[in-house]
N, C-alpha and C. Protein backbone atom coordinates (compact mmCIF):
# COMPACT_ATOMS: atom_id res chain seq x y z
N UNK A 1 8.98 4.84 18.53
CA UNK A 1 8.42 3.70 17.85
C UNK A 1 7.79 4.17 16.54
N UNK A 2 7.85 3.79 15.05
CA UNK A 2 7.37 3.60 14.41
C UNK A 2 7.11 2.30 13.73
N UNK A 3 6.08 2.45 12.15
CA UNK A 3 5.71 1.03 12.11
C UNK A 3 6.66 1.22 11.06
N UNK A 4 7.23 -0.36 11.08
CA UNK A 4 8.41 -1.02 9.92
C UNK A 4 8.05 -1.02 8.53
N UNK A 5 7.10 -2.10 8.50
CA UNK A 5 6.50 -2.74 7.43
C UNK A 5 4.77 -3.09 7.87
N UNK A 6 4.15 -3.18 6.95
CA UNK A 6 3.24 -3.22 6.78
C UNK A 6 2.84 -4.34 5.25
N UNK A 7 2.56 -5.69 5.30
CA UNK A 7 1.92 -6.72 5.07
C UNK A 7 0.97 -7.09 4.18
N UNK A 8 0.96 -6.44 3.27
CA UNK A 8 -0.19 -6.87 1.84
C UNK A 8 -0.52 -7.59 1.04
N UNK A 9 -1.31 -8.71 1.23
CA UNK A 9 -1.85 -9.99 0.64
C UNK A 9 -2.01 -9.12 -0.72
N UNK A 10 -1.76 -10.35 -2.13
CA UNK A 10 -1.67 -9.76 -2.98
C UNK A 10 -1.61 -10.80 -3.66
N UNK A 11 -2.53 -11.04 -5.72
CA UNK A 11 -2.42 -12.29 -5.75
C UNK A 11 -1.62 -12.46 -6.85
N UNK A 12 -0.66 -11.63 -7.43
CA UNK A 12 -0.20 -11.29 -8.60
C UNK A 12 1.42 -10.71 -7.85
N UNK A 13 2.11 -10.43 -7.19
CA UNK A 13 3.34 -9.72 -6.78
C UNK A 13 4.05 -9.03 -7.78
N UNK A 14 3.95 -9.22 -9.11
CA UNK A 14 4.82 -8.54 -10.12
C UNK A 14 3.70 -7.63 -10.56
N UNK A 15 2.70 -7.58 -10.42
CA UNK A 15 1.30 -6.62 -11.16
C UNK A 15 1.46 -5.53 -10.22
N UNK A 16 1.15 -6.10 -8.56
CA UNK A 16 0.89 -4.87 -7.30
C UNK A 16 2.37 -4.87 -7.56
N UNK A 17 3.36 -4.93 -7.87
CA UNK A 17 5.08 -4.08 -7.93
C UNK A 17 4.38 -2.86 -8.97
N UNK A 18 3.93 -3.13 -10.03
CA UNK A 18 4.14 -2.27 -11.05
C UNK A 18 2.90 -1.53 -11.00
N UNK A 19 2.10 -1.79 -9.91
CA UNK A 19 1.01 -0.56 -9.58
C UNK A 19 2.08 0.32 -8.63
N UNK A 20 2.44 -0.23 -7.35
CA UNK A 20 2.61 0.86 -6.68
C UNK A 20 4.31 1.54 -6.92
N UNK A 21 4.88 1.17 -7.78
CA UNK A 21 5.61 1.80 -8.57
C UNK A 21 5.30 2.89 -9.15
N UNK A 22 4.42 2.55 -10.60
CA UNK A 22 4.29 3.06 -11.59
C UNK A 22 3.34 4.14 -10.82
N UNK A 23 2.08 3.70 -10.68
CA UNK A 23 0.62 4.75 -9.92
C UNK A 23 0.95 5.17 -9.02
N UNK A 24 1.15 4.63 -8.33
CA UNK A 24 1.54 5.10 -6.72
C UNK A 24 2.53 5.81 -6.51
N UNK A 25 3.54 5.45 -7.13
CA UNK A 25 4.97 6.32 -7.54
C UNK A 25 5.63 6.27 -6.05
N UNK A 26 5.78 4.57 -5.42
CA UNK A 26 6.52 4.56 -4.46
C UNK A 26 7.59 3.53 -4.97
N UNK A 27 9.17 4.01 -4.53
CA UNK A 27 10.09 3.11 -5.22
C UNK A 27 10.25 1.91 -4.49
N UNK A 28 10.25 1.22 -5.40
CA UNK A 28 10.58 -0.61 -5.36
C UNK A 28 11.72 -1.16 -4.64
N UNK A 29 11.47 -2.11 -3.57
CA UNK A 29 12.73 -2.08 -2.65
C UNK A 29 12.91 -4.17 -2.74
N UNK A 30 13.99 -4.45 -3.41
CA UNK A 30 14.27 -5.86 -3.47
C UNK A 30 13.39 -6.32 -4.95
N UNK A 31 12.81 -5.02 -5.93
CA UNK A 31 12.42 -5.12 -6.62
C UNK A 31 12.89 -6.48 -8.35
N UNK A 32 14.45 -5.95 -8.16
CA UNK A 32 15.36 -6.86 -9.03
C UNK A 32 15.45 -8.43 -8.45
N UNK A 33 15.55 -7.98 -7.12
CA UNK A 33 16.32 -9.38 -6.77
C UNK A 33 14.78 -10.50 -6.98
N UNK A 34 13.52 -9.81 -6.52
CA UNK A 34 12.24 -10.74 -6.95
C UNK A 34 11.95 -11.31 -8.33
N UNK A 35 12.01 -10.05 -8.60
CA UNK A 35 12.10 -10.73 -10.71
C UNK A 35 13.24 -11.81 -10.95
N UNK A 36 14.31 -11.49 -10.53
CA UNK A 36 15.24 -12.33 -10.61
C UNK A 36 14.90 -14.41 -9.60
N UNK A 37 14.19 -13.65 -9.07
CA UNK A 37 13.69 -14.91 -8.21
C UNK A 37 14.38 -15.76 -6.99
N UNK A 38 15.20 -14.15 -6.67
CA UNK A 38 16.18 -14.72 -5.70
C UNK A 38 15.41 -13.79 -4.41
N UNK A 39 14.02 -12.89 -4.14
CA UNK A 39 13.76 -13.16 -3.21
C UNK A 39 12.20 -13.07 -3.34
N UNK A 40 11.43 -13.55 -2.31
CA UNK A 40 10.24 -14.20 -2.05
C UNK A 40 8.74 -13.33 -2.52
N UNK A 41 9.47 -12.07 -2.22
CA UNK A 41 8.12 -10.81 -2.49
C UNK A 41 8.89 -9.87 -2.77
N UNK A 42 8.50 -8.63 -3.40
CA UNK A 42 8.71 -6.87 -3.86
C UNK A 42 8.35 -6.55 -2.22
N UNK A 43 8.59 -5.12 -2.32
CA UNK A 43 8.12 -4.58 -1.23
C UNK A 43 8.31 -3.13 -2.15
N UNK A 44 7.85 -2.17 -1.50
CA UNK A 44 7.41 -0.28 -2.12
C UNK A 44 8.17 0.32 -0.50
N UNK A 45 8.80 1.50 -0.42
CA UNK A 45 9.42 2.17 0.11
C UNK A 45 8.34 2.84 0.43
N UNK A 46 7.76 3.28 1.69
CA UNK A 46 6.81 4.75 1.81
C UNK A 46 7.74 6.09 2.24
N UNK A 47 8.65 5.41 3.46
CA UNK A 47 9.31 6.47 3.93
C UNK A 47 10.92 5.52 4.44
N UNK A 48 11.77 6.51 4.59
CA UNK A 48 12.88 6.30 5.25
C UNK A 48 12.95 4.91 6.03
N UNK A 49 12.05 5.07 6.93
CA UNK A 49 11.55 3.84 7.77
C UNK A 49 10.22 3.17 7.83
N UNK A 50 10.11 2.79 6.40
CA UNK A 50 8.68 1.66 6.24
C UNK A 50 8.87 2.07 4.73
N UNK A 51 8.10 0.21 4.84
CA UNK A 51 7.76 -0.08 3.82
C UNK A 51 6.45 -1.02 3.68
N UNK A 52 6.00 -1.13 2.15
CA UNK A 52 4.85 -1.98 2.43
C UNK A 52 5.46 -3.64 1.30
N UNK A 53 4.84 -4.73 2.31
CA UNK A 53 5.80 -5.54 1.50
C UNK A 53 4.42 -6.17 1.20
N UNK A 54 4.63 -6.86 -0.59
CA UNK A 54 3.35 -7.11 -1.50
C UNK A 54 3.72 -9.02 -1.56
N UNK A 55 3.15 -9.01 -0.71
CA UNK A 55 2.96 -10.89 -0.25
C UNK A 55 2.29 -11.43 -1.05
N UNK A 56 2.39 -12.25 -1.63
CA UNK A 56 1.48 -13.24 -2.41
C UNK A 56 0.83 -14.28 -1.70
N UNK A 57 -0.35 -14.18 -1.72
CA UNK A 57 -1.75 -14.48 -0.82
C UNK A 57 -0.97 -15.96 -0.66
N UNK A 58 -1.34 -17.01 -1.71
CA UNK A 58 -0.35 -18.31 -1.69
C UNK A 58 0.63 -18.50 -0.83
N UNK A 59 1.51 -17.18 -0.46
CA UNK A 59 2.34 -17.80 0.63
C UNK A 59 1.71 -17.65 2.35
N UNK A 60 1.12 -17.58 2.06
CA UNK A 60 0.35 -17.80 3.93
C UNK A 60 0.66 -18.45 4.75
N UNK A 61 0.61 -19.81 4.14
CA UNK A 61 1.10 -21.06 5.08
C UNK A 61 2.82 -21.05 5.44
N UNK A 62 3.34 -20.35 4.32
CA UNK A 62 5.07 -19.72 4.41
C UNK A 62 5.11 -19.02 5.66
N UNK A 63 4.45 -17.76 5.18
CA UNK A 63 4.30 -16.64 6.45
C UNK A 63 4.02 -16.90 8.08
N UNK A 64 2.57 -17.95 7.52
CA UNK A 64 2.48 -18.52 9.30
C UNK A 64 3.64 -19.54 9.65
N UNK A 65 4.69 -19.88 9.07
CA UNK A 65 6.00 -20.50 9.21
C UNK A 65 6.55 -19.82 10.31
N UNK A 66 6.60 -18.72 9.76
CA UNK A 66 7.18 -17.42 10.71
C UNK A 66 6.47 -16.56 12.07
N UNK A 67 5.17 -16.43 11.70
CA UNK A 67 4.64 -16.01 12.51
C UNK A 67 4.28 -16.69 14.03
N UNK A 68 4.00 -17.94 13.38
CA UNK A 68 3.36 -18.87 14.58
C UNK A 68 1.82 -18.60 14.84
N UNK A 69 1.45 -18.12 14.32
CA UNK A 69 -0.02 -18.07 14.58
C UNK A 69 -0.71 -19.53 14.88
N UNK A 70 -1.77 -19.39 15.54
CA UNK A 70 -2.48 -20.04 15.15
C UNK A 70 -3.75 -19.94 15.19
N UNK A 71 -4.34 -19.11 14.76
CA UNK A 71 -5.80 -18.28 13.89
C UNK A 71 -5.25 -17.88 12.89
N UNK A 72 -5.93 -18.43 11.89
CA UNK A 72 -5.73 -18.02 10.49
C UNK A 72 -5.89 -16.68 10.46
N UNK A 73 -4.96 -16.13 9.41
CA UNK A 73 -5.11 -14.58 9.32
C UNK A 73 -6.06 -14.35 7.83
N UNK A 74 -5.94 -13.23 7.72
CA UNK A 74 -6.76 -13.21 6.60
C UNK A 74 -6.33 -13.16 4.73
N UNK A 75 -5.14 -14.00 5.08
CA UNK A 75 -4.96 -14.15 3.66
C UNK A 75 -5.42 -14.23 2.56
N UNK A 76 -5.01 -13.33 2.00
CA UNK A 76 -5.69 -13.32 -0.04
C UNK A 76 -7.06 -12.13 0.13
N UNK A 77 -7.19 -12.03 1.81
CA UNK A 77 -8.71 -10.69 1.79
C UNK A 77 -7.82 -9.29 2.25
N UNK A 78 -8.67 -8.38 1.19
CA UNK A 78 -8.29 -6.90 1.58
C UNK A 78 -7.82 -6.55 2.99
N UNK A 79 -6.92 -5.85 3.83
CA UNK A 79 -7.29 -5.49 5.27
C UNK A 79 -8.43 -3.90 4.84
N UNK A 80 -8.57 -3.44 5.77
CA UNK A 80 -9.55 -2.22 5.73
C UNK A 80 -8.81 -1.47 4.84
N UNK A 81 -7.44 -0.58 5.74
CA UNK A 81 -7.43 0.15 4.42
C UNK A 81 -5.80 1.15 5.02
N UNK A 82 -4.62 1.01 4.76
CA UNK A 82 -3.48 2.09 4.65
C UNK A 82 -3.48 3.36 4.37
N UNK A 83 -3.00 4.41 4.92
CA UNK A 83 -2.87 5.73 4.87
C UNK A 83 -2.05 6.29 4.92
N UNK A 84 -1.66 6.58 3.43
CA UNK A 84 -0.05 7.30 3.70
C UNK A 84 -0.60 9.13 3.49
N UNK A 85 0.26 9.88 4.61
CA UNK A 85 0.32 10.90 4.14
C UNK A 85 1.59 11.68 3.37
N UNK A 86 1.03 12.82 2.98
CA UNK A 86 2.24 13.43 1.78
C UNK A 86 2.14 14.60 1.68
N UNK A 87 2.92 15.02 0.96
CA UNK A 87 3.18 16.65 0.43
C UNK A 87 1.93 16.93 -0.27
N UNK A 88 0.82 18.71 -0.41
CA UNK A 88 -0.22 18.67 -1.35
C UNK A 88 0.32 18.49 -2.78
N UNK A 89 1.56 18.64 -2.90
CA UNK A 89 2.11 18.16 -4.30
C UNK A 89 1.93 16.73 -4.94
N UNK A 90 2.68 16.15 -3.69
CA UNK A 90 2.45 14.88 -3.90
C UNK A 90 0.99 14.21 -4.11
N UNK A 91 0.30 14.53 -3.25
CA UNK A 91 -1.40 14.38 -3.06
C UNK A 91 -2.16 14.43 -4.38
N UNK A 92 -1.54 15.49 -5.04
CA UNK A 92 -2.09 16.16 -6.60
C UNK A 92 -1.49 15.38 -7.36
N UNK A 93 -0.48 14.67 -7.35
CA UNK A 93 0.28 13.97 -8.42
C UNK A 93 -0.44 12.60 -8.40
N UNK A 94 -0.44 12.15 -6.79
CA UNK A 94 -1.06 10.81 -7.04
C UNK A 94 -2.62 10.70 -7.24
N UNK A 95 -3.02 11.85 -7.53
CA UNK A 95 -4.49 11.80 -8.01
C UNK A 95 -4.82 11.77 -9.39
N UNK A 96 -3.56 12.55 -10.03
CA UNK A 96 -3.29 12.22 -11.47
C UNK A 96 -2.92 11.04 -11.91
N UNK A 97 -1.95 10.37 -11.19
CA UNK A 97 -1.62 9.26 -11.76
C UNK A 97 -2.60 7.85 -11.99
N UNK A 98 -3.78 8.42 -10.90
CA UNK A 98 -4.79 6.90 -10.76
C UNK A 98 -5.68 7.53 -11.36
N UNK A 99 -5.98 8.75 -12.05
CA UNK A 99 -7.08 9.20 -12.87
C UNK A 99 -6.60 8.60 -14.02
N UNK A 100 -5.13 8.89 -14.68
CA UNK A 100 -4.42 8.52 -15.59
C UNK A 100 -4.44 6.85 -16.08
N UNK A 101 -4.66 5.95 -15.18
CA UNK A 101 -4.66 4.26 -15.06
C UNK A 101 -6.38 4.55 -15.15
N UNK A 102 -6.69 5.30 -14.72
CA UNK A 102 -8.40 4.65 -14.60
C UNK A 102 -8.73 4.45 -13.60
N UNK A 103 -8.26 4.56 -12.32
CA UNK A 103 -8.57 4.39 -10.93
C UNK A 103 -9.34 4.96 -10.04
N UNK A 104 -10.41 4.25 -9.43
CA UNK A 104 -11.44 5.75 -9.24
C UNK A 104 -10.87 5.80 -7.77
N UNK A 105 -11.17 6.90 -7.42
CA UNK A 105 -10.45 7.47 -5.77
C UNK A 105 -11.99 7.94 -5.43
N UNK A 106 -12.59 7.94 -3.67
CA UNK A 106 -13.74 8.06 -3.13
C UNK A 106 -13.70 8.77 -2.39
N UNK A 107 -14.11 10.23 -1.61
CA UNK A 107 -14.02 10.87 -1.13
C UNK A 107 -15.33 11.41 -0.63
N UNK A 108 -15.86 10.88 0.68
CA UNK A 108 -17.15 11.49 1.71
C UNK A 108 -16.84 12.03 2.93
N UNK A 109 -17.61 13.27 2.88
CA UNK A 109 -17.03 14.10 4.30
C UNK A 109 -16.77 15.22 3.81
N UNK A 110 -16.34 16.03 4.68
CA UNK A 110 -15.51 17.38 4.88
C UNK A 110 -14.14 17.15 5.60
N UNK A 111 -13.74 16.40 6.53
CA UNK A 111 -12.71 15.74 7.31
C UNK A 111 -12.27 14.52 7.69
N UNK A 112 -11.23 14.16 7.86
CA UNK A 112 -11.05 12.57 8.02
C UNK A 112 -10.00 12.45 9.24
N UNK A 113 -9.74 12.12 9.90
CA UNK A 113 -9.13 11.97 11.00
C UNK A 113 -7.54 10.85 11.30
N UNK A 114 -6.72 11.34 11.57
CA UNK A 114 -5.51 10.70 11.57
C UNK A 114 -4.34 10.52 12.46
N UNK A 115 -3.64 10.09 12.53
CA UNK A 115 -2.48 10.69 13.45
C UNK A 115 -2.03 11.55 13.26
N UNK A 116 -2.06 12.66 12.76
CA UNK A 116 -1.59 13.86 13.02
C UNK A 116 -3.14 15.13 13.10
N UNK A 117 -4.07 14.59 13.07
CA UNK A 117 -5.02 15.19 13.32
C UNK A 117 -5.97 15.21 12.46
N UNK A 118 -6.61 15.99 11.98
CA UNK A 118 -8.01 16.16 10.66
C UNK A 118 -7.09 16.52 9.33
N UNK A 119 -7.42 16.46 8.61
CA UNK A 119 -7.37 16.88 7.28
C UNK A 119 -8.42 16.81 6.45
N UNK A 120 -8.55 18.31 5.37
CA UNK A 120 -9.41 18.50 4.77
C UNK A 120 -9.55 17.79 3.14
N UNK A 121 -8.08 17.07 3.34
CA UNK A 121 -7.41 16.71 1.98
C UNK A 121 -7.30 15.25 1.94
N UNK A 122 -8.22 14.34 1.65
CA UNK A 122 -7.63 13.09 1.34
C UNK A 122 -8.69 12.24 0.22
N UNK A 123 -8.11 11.60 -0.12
CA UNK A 123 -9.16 10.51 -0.78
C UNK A 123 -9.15 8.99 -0.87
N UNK A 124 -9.56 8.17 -1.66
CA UNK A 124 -9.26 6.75 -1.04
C UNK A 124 -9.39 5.76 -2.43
N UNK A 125 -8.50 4.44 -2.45
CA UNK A 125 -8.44 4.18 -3.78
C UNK A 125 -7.69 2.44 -3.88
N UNK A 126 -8.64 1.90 -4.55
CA UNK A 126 -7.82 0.35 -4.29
C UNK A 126 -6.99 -0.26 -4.95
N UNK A 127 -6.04 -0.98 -4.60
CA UNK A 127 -5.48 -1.74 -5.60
C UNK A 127 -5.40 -2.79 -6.55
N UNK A 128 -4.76 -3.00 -7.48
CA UNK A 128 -5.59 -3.80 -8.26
C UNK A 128 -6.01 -5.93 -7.63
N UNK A 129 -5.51 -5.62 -5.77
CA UNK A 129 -5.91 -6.76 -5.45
C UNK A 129 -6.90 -6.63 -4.75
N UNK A 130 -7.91 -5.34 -4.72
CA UNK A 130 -8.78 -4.81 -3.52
C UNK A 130 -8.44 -4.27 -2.38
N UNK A 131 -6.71 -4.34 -1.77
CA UNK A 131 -6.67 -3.47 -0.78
C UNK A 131 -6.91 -1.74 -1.12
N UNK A 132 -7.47 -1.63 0.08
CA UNK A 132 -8.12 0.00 0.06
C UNK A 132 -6.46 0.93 0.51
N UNK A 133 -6.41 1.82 0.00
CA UNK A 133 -5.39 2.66 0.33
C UNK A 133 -5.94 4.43 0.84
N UNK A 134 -5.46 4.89 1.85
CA UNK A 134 -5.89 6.24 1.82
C UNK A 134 -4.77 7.21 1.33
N UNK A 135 -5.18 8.56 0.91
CA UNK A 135 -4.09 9.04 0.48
C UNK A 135 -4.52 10.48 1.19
N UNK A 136 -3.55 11.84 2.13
CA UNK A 136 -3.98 12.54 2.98
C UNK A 136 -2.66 13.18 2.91
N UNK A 137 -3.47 14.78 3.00
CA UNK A 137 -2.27 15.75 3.13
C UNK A 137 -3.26 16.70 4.44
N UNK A 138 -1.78 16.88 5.32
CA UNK A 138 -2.84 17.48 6.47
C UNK A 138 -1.95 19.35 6.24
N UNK A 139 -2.34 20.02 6.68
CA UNK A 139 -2.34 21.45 6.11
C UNK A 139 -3.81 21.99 5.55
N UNK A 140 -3.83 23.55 5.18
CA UNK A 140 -4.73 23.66 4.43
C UNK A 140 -4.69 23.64 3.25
């Protein structure tokens, strides 16, 4: 089992495309066909198998179409916070790239804890809709 997708209220969809593109430096998946307006949201590639898809808060009442809920979810609000891990290359690059935009990244502790165990390496950093993102390289 892994996770598919992962769900990001967002109130701009073409802005969070061209953050986590450009900053984030994760590639754009259905990227054309959205601009083009032939489909509903962008989504960012993390890995092979997942992605994060950048929902526009507005479509909620769409989404609970699908979902069936019935407790409102928390549309258009931050969730806590995503954690991708990566190469220390990668780790170093995407620390450049959000120093580079102006992005401040937060880092308290000595360790942070994960599915694959502690790491001494991570930091944390939001997007430009307030979701929190973590970013973690486990190694020394």
């Amino acid at each position: 089992m892994h996770i598919d997708h992962v769900v990001l209220w967002v109130e701009d969809a073409g802005r969070a495309l061209e953050f986590y593109t450009r900053v984030v430096g994760l590639p754009g998946v259905r990227a054309d066909e959205f601009r083009a307006g032939a489909a509903p949201f962008p989504s960012v590639r993390v890995s092979e198998s997942s992605i994060l898809d950048l929902m526009p808060a507005m479509a909620a009442p769409f989404a609970a179409h699908f979902t069936g809920e019935k407790t409102a979810t928390a549309a258009g609000k931050p969730m806590n916070h995503v954690c991708l891990a990566m190469s220390a290359a990668e780790l170093d690059a995407l620390g450049a790239r959000l120093a580079e935009a102006g992005v401040a990244t937060h880092h308290v502790g000595e360790t942070s804890f994960g599915a694959r165990g502690t790491s001494r390496h991570w930091f944390y950093f939001q997007d430009p809709d307030g979701n929190v993102l973590e970013a973690r390289h486990y190694g020394d």
